[in-house]
N, C-alpha and C. Protein backbone atom coordinates (compact mmCIF):
# COMPACT_ATOMS: atom_id res chain seq x y z
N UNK A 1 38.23 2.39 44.77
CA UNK A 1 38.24 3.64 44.00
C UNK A 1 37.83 3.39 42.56
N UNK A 2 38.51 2.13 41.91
CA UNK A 2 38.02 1.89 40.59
C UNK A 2 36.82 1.60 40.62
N UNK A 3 36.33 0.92 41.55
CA UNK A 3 34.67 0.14 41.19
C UNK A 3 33.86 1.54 41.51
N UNK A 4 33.95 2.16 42.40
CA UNK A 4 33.09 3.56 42.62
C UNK A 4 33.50 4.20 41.11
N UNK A 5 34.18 4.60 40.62
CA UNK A 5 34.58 5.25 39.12
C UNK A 5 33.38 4.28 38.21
N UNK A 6 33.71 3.53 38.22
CA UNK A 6 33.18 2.64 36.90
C UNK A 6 31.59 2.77 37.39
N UNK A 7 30.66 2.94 38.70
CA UNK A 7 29.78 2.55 39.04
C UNK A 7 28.54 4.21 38.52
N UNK A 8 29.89 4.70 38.80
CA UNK A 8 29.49 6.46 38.73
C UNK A 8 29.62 6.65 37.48
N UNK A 9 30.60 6.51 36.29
CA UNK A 9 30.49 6.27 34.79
C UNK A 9 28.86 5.53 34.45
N UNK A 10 28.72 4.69 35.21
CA UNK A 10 27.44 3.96 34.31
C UNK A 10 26.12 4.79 34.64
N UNK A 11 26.13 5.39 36.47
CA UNK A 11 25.10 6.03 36.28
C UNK A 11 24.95 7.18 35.45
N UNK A 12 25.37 7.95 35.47
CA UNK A 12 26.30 9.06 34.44
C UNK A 12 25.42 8.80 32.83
N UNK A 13 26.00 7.38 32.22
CA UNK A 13 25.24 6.41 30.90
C UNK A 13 23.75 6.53 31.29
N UNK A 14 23.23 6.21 32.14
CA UNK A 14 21.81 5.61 32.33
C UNK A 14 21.19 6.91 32.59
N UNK A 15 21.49 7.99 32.95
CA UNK A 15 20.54 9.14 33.28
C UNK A 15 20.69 9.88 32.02
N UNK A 16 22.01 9.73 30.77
CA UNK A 16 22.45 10.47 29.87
C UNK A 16 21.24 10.07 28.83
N UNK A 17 21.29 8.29 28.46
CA UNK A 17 20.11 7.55 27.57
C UNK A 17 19.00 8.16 28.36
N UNK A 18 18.61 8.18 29.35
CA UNK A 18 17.09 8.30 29.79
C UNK A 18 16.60 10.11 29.13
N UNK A 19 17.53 11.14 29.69
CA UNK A 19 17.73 12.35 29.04
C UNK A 19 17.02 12.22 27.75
N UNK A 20 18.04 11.32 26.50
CA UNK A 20 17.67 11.89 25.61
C UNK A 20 16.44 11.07 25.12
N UNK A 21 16.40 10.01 25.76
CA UNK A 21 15.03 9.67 25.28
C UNK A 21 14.32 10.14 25.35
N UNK A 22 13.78 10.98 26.89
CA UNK A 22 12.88 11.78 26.92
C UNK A 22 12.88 13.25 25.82
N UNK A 23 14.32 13.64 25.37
CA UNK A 23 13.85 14.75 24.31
C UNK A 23 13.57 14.19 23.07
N UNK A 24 12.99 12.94 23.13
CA UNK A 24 12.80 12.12 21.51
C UNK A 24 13.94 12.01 20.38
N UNK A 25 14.67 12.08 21.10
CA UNK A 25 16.45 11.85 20.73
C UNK A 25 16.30 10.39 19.74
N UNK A 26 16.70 10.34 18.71
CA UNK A 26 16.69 9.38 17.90
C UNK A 26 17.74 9.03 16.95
N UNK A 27 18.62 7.70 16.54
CA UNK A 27 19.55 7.60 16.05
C UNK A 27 19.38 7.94 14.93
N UNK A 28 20.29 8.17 13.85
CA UNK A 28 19.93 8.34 12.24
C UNK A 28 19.55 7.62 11.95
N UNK A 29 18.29 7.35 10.59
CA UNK A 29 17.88 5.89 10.30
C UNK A 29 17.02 5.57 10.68
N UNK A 30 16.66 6.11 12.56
CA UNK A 30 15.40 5.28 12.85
C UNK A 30 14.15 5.61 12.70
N UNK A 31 13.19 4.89 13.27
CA UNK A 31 11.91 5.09 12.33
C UNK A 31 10.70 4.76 13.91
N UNK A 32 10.15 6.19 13.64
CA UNK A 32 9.19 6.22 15.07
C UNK A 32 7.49 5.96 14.06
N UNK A 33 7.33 4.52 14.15
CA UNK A 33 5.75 4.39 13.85
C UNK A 33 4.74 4.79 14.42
N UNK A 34 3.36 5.42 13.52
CA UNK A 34 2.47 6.40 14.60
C UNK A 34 1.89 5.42 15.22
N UNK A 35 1.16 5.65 16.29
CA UNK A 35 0.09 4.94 17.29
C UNK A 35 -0.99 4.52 16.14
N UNK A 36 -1.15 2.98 16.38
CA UNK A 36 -1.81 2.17 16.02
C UNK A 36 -0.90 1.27 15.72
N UNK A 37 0.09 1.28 15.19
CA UNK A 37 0.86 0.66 14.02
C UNK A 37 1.66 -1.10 15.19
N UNK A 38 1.55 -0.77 16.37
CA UNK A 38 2.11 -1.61 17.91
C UNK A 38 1.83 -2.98 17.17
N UNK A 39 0.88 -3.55 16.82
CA UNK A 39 0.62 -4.65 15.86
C UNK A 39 0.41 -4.77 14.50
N UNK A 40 1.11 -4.57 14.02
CA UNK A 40 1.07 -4.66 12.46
C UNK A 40 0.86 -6.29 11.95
N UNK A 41 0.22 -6.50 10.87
CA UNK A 41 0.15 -7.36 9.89
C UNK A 41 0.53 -6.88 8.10
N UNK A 42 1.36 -7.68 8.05
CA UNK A 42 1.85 -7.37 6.55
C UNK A 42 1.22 -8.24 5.53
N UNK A 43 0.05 -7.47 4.64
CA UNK A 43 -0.75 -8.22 3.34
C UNK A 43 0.19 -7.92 2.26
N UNK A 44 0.91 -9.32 1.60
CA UNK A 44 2.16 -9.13 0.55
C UNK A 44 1.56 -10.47 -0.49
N UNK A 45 0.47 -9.49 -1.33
CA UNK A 45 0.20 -10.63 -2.61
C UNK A 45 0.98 -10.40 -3.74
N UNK A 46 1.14 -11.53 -4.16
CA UNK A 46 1.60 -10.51 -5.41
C UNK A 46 3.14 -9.62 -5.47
N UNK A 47 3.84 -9.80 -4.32
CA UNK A 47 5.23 -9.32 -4.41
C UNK A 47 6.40 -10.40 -4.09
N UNK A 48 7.70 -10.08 -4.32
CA UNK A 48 8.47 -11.15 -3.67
C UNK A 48 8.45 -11.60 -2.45
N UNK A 49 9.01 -12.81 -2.28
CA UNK A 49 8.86 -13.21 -0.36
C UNK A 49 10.13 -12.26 0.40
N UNK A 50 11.09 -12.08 -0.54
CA UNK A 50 12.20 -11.09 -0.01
C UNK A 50 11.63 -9.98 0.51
N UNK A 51 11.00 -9.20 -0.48
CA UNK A 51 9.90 -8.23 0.02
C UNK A 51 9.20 -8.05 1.34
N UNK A 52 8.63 -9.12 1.05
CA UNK A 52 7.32 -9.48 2.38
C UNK A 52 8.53 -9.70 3.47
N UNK A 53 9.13 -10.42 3.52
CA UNK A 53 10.27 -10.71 4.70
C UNK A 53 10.66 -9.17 5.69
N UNK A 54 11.13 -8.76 4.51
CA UNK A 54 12.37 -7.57 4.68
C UNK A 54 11.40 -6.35 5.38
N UNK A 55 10.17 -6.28 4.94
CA UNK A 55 9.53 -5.76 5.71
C UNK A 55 9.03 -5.85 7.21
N UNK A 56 9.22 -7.41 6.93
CA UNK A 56 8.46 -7.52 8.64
C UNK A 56 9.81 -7.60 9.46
N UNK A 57 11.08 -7.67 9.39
CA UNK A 57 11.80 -7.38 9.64
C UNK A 57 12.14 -5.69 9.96
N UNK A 58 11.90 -5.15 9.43
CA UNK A 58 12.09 -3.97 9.75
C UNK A 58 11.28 -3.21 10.24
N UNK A 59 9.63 -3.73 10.43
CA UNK A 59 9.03 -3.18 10.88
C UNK A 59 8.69 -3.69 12.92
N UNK A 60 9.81 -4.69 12.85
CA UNK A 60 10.12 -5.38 14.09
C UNK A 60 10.90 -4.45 15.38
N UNK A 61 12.11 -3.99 13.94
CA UNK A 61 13.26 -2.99 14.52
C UNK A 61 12.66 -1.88 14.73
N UNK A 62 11.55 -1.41 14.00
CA UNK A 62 10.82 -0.29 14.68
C UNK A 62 10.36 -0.49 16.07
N UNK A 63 10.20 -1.39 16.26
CA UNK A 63 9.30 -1.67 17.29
C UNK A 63 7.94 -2.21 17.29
N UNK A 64 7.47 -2.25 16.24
CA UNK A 64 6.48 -3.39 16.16
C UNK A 64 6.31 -4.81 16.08
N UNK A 65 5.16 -4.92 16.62
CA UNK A 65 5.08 -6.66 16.92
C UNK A 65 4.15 -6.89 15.02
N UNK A 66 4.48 -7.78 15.04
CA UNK A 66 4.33 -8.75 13.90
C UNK A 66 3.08 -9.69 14.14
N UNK A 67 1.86 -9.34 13.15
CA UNK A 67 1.20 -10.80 13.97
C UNK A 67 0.34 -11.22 12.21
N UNK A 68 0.23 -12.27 12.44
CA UNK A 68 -0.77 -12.62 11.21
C UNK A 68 -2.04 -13.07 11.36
N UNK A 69 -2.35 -12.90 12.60
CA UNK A 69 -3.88 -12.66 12.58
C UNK A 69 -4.41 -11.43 12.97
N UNK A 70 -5.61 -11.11 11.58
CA UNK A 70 -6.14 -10.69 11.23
C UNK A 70 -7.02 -9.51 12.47
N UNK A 71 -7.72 -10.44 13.73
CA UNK A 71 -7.79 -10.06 15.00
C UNK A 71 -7.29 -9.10 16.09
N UNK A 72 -5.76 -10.08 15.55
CA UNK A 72 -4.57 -9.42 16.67
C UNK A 72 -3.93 -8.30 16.30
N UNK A 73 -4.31 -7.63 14.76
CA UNK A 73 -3.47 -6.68 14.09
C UNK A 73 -4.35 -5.35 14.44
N UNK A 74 -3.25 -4.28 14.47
CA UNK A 74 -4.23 -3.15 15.46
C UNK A 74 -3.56 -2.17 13.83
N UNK A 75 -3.16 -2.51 12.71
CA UNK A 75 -3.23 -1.92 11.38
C UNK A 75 -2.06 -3.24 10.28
N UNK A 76 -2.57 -2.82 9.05
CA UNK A 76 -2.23 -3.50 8.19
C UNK A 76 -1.62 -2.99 7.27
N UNK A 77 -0.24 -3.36 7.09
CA UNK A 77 0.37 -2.76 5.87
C UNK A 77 0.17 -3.68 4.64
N UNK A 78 -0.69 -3.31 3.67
CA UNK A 78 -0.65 -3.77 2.08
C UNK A 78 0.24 -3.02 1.65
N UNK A 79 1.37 -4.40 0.81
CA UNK A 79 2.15 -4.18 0.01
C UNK A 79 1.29 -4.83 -1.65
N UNK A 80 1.34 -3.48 -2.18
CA UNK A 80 0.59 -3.21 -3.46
C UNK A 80 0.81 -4.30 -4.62
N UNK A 81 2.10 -4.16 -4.08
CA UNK A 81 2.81 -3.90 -5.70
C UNK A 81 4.18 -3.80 -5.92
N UNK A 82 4.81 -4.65 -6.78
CA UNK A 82 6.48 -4.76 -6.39
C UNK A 82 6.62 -4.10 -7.88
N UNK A 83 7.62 -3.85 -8.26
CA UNK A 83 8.10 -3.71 -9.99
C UNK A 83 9.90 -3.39 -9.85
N UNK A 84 10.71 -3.99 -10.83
CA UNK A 84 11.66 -4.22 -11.32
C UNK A 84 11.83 -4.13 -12.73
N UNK A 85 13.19 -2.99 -12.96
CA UNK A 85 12.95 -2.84 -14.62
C UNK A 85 14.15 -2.30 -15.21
N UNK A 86 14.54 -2.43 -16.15
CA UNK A 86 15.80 -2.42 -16.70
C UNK A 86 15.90 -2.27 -18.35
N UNK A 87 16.62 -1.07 -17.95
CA UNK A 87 16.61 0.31 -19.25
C UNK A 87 18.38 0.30 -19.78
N UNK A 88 18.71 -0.24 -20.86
CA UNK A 88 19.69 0.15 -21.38
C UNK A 88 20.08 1.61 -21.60
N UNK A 89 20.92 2.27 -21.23
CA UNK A 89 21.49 4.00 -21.18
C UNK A 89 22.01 4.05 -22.24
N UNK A 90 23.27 2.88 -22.48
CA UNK A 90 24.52 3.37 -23.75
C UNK A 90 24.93 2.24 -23.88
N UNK A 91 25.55 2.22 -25.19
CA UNK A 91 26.27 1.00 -25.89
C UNK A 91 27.54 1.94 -26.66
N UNK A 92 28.05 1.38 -26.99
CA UNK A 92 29.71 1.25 -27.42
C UNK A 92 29.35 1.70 -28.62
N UNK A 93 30.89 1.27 -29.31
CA UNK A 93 30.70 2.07 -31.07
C UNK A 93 30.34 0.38 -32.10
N UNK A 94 30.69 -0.56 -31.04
CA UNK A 94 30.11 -2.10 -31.33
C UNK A 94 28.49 -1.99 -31.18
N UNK A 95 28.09 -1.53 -30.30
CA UNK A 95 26.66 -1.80 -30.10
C UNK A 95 26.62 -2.55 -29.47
N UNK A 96 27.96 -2.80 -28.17
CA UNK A 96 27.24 -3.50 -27.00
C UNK A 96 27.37 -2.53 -25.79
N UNK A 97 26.07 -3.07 -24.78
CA UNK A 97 25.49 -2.53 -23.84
C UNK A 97 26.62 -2.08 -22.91
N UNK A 98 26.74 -0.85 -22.28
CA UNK A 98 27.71 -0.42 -21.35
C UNK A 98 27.24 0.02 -20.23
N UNK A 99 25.79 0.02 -20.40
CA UNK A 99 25.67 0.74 -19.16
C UNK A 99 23.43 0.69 -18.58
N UNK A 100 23.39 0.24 -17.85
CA UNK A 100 21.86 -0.04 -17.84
C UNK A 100 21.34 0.88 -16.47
N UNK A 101 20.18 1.13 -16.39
CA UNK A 101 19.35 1.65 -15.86
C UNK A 101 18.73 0.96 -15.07
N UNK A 102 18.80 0.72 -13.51
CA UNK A 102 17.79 -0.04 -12.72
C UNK A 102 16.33 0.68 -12.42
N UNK A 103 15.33 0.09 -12.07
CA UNK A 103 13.84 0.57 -11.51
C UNK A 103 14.04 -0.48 -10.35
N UNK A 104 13.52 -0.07 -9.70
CA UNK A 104 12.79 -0.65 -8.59
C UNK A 104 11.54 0.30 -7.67
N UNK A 105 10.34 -0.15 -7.72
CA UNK A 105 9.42 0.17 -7.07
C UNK A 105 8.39 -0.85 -6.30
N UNK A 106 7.85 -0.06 -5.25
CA UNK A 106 6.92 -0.54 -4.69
C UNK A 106 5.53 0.29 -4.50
N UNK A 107 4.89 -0.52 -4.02
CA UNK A 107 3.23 0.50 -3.72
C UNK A 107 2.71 -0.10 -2.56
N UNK A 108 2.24 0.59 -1.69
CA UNK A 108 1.70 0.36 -0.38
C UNK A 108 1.03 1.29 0.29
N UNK A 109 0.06 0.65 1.15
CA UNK A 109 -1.31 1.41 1.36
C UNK A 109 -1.04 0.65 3.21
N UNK A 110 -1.49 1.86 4.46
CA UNK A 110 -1.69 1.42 5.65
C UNK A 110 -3.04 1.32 6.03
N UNK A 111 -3.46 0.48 6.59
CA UNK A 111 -5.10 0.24 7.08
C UNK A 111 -5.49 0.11 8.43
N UNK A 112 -6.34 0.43 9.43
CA UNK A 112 -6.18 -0.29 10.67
C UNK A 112 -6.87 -1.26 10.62
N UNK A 113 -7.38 -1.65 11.44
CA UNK A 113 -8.25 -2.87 11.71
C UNK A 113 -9.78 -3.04 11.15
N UNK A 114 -10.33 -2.30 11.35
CA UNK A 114 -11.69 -1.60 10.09
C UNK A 114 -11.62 -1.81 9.01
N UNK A 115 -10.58 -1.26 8.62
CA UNK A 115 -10.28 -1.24 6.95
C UNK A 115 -9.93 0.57 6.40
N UNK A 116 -10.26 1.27 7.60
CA UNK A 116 -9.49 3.15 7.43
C UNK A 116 -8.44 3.07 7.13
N UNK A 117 -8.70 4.19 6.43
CA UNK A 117 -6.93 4.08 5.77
C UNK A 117 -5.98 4.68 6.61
N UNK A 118 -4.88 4.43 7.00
CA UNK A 118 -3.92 5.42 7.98
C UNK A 118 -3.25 6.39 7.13
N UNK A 119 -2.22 5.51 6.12
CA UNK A 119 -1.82 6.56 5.18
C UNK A 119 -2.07 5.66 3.90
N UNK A 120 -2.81 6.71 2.51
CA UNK A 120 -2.99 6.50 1.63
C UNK A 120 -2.08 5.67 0.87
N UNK A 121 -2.70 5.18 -0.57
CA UNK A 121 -1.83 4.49 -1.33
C UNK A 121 -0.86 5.48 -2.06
N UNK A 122 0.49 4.77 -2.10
CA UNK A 122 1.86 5.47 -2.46
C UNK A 122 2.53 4.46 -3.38
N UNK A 123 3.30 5.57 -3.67
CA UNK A 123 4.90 4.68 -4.21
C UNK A 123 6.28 4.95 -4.23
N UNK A 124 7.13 3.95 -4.24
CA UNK A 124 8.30 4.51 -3.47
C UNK A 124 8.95 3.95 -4.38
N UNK A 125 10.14 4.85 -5.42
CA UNK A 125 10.82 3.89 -6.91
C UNK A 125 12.03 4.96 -6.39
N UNK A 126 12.87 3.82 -6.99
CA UNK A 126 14.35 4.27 -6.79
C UNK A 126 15.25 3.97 -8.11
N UNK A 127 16.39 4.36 -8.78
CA UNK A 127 16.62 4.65 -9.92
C UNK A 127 18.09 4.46 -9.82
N UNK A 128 18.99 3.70 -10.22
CA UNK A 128 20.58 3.04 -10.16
C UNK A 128 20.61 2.95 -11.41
N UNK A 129 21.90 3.44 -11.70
CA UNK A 129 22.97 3.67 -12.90
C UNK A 129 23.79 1.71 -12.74
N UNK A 130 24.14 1.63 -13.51
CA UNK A 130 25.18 0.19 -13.49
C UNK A 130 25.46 -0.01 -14.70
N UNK A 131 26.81 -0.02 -14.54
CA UNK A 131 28.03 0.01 -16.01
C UNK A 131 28.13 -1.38 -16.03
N UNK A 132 28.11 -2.20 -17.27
CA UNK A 132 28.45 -3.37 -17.51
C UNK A 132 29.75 -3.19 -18.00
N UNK A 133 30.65 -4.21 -17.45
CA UNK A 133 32.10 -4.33 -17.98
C UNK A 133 32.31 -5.90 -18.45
N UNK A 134 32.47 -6.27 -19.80
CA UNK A 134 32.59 -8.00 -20.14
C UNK A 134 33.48 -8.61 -19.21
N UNK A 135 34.86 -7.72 -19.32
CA UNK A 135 36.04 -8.13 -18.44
C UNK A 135 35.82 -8.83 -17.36
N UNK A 136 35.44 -7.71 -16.75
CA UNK A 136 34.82 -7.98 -15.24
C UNK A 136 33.76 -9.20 -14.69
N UNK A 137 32.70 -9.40 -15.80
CA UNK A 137 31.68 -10.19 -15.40
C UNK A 137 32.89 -11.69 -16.01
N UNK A 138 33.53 -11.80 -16.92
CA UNK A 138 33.91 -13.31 -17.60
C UNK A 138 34.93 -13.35 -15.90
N UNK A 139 35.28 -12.41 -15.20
CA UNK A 139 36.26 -12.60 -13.75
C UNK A 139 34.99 -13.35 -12.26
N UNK A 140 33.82 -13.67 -12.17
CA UNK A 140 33.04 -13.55 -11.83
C UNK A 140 32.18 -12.33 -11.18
N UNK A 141 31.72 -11.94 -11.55
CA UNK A 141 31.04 -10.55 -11.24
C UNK A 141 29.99 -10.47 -11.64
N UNK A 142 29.30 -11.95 -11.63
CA UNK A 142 27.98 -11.93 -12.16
C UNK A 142 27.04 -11.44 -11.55
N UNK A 143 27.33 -11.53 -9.93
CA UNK A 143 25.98 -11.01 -9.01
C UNK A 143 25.73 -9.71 -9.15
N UNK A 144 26.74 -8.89 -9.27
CA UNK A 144 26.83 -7.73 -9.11
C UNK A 144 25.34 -7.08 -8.78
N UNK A 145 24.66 -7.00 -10.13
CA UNK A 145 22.85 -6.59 -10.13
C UNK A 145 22.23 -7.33 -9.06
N UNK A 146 22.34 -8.24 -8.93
CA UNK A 146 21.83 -8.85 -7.54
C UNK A 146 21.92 -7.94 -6.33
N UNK A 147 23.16 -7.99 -5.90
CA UNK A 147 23.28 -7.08 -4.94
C UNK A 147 22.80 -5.62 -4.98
N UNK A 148 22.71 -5.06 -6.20
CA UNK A 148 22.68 -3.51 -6.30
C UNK A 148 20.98 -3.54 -6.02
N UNK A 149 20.05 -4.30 -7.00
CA UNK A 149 18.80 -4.85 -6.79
C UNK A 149 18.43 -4.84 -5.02
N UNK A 150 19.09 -5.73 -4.44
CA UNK A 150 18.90 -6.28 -2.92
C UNK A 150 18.93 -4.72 -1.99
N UNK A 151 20.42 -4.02 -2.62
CA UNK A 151 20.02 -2.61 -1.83
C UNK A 151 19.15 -1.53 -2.16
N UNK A 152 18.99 -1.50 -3.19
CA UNK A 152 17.31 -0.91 -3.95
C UNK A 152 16.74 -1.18 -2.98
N UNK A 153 16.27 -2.75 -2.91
CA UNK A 153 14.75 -3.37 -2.20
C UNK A 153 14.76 -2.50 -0.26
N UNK A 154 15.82 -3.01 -0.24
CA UNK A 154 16.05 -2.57 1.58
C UNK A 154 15.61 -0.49 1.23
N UNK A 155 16.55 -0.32 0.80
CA UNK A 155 15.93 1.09 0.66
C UNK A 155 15.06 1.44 0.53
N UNK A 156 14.33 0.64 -0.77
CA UNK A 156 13.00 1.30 -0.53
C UNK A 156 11.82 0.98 0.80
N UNK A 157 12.22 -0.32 1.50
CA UNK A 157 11.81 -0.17 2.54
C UNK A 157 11.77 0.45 3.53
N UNK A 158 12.79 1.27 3.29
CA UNK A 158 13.19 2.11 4.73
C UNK A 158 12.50 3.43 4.45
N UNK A 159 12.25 4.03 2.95
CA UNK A 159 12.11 5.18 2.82
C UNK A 159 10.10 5.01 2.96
N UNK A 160 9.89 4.06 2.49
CA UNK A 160 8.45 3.72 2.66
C UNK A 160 7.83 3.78 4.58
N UNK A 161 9.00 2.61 5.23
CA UNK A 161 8.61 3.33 6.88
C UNK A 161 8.77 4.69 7.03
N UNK A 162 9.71 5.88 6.68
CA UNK A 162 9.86 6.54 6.74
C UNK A 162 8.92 7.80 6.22
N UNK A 163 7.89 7.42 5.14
CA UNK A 163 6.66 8.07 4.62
C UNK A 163 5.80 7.79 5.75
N UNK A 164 5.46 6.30 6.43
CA UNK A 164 4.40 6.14 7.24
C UNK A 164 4.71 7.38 8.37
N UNK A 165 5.80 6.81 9.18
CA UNK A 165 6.18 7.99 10.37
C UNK A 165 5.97 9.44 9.88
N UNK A 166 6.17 9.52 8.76
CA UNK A 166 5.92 11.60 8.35
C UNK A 166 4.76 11.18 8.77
N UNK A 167 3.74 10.85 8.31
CA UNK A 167 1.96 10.19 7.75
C UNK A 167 1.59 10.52 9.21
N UNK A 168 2.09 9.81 10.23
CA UNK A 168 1.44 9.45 11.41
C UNK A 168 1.89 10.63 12.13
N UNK A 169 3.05 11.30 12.01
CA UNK A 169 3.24 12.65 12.91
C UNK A 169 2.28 14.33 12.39
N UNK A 170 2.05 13.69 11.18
CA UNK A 170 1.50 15.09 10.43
C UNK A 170 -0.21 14.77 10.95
N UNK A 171 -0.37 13.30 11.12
CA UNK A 171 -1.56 12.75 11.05
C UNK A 171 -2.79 12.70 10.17
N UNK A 172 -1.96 13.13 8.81
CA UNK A 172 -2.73 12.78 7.35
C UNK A 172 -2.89 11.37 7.07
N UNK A 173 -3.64 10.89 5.95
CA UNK A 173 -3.73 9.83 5.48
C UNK A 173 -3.99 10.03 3.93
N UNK A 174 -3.71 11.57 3.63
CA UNK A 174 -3.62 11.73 1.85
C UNK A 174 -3.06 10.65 1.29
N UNK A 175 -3.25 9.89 0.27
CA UNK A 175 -2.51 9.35 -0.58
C UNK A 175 -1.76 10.05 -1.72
N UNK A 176 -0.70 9.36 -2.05
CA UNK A 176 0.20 10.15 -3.02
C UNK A 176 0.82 9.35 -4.03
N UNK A 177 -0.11 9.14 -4.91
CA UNK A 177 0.41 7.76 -5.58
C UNK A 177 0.87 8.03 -6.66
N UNK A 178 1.46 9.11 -6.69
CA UNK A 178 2.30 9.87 -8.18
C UNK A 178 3.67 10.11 -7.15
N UNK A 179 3.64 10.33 -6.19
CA UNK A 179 5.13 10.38 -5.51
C UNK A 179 5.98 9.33 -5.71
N UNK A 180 7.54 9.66 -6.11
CA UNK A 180 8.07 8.83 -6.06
C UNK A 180 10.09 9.08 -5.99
N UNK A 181 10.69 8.30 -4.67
CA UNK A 181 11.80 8.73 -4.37
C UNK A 181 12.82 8.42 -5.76
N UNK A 182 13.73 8.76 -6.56
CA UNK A 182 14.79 8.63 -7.14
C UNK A 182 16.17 8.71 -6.06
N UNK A 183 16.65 7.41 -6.60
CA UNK A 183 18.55 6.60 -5.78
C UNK A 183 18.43 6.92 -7.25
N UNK A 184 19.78 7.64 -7.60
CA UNK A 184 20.53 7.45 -8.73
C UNK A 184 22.57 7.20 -8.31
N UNK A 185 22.66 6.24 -8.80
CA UNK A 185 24.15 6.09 -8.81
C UNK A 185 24.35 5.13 -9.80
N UNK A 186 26.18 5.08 -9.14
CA UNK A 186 26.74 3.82 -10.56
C UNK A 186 27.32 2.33 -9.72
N UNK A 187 27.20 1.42 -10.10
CA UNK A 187 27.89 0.00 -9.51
C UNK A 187 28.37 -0.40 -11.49
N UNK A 188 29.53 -1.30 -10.81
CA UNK A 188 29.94 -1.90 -11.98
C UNK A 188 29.25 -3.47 -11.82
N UNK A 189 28.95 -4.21 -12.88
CA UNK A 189 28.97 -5.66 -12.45
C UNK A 189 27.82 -6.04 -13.91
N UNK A 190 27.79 -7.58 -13.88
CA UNK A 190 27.13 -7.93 -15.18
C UNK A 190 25.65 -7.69 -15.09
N UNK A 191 24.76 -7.40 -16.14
CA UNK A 191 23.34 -6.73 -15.88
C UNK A 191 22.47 -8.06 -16.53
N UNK A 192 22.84 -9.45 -16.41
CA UNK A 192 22.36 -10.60 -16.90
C UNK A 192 20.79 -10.93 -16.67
N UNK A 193 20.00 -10.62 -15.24
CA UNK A 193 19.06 -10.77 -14.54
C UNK A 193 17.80 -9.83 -15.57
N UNK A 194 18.38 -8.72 -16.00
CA UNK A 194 17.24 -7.42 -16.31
C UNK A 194 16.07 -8.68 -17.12
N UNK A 195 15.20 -7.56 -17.27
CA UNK A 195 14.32 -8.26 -17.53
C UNK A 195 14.05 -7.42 -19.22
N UNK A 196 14.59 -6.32 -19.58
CA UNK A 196 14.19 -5.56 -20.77
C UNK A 196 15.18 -5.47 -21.97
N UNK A 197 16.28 -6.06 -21.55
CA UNK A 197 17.13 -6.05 -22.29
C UNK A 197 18.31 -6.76 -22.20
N UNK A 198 18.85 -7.83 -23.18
CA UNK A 198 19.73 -9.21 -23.01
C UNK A 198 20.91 -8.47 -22.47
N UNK A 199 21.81 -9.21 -21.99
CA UNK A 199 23.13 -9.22 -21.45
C UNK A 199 23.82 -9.06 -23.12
N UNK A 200 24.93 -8.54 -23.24
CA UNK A 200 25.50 -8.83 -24.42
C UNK A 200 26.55 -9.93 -24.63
């Protein structure tokens, strides 16, 4: 009686997944790449290797295969262009820093195998608040920007697959290279890394 229960539960599972696959049922998050995209190659001059990584990683979980030859790639994602940047907001009645401004952007252009463009060149910048506290960083809390940085980067990867898939369902290839997403929030932690303005 139990094994018939449990056997009838699973078919039950397997006709329920098949269901919604067929209504293009999709988890939050995920990311349906248009046709062509089955072999991708990722061109990453000029940006971090985190970058270049994090992409082909995620463009795996889509469901694409990964290849680096040139041949075997049925489109090419160029990654443009990385940028990181850091804007002091406010300082104290001392005149030290309390509070900084993250950038993070990227630029990227899809190609197929020809060299057509799939979807035009873009950019995808995201925008984080982060309060420096001395306290906190002399307790170790130095990474802090590290990490806030690291989830920038992943984000903007996701929102960039997420431009291609609009791209490929609308089946444009406009470029939009004045577009650009804003993340605004706050993390606490030391802002030592920026590149525009010293730690105090």
């Amino acid at each position: 009686m139990g094994q018939a229960t449990t056997l009838w539960h699973l078919l039950v599972l397997v006709l329920l997944v098949a269901w919604l696959s067929g209504c293009g049922f999709r988890l939050r998050g995920a990311v349906s790449l248009p046709a062509g995209m089955e072999a991708t190659r990722v061109e990453a001059q000029g940006v971090s290797n985190e970058l270049a990584n994090h992409t082909r990683r995620a463009l795996e979980a889509a469901g694409a295969r990964i290849t680096t030859e040139a041949r075997a790639a049925t489109a090419r994602l160029r990654l443009l262009d990385e940028r990181r940047d850091r804007r002091v907001l406010s300082v104290d009645s001392a005149g030290q820093v309390r509070e900084y401004e993250l950038v993070y952007a990227l630029r990227f252009e899809v190609r197929d195998r020809a060299g057509k463009i799939l979807v035009g060149e873009q950019t995808v910048e995201l925008v984080r608040a982060v309060t420096f506290d001395p306290g906190e960083a002399a307790l170790g809390r130095l990474g802090e920007q590290e990490v806030v940085q690291r989830e920038m980067l992943e984000m903007a990867v996701n929102q960039m697959l997420q431009r291609i898939a609009a791209a490929g369902r609308s089946g444009g290839a406009s470029a939009e290279p004045g577009a650009t997403d804003d993340e605004s929030g706050d993390s606490s932690g030391d802002s030592s890394g920026g590149a525009d303005a010293p730690a105090p």
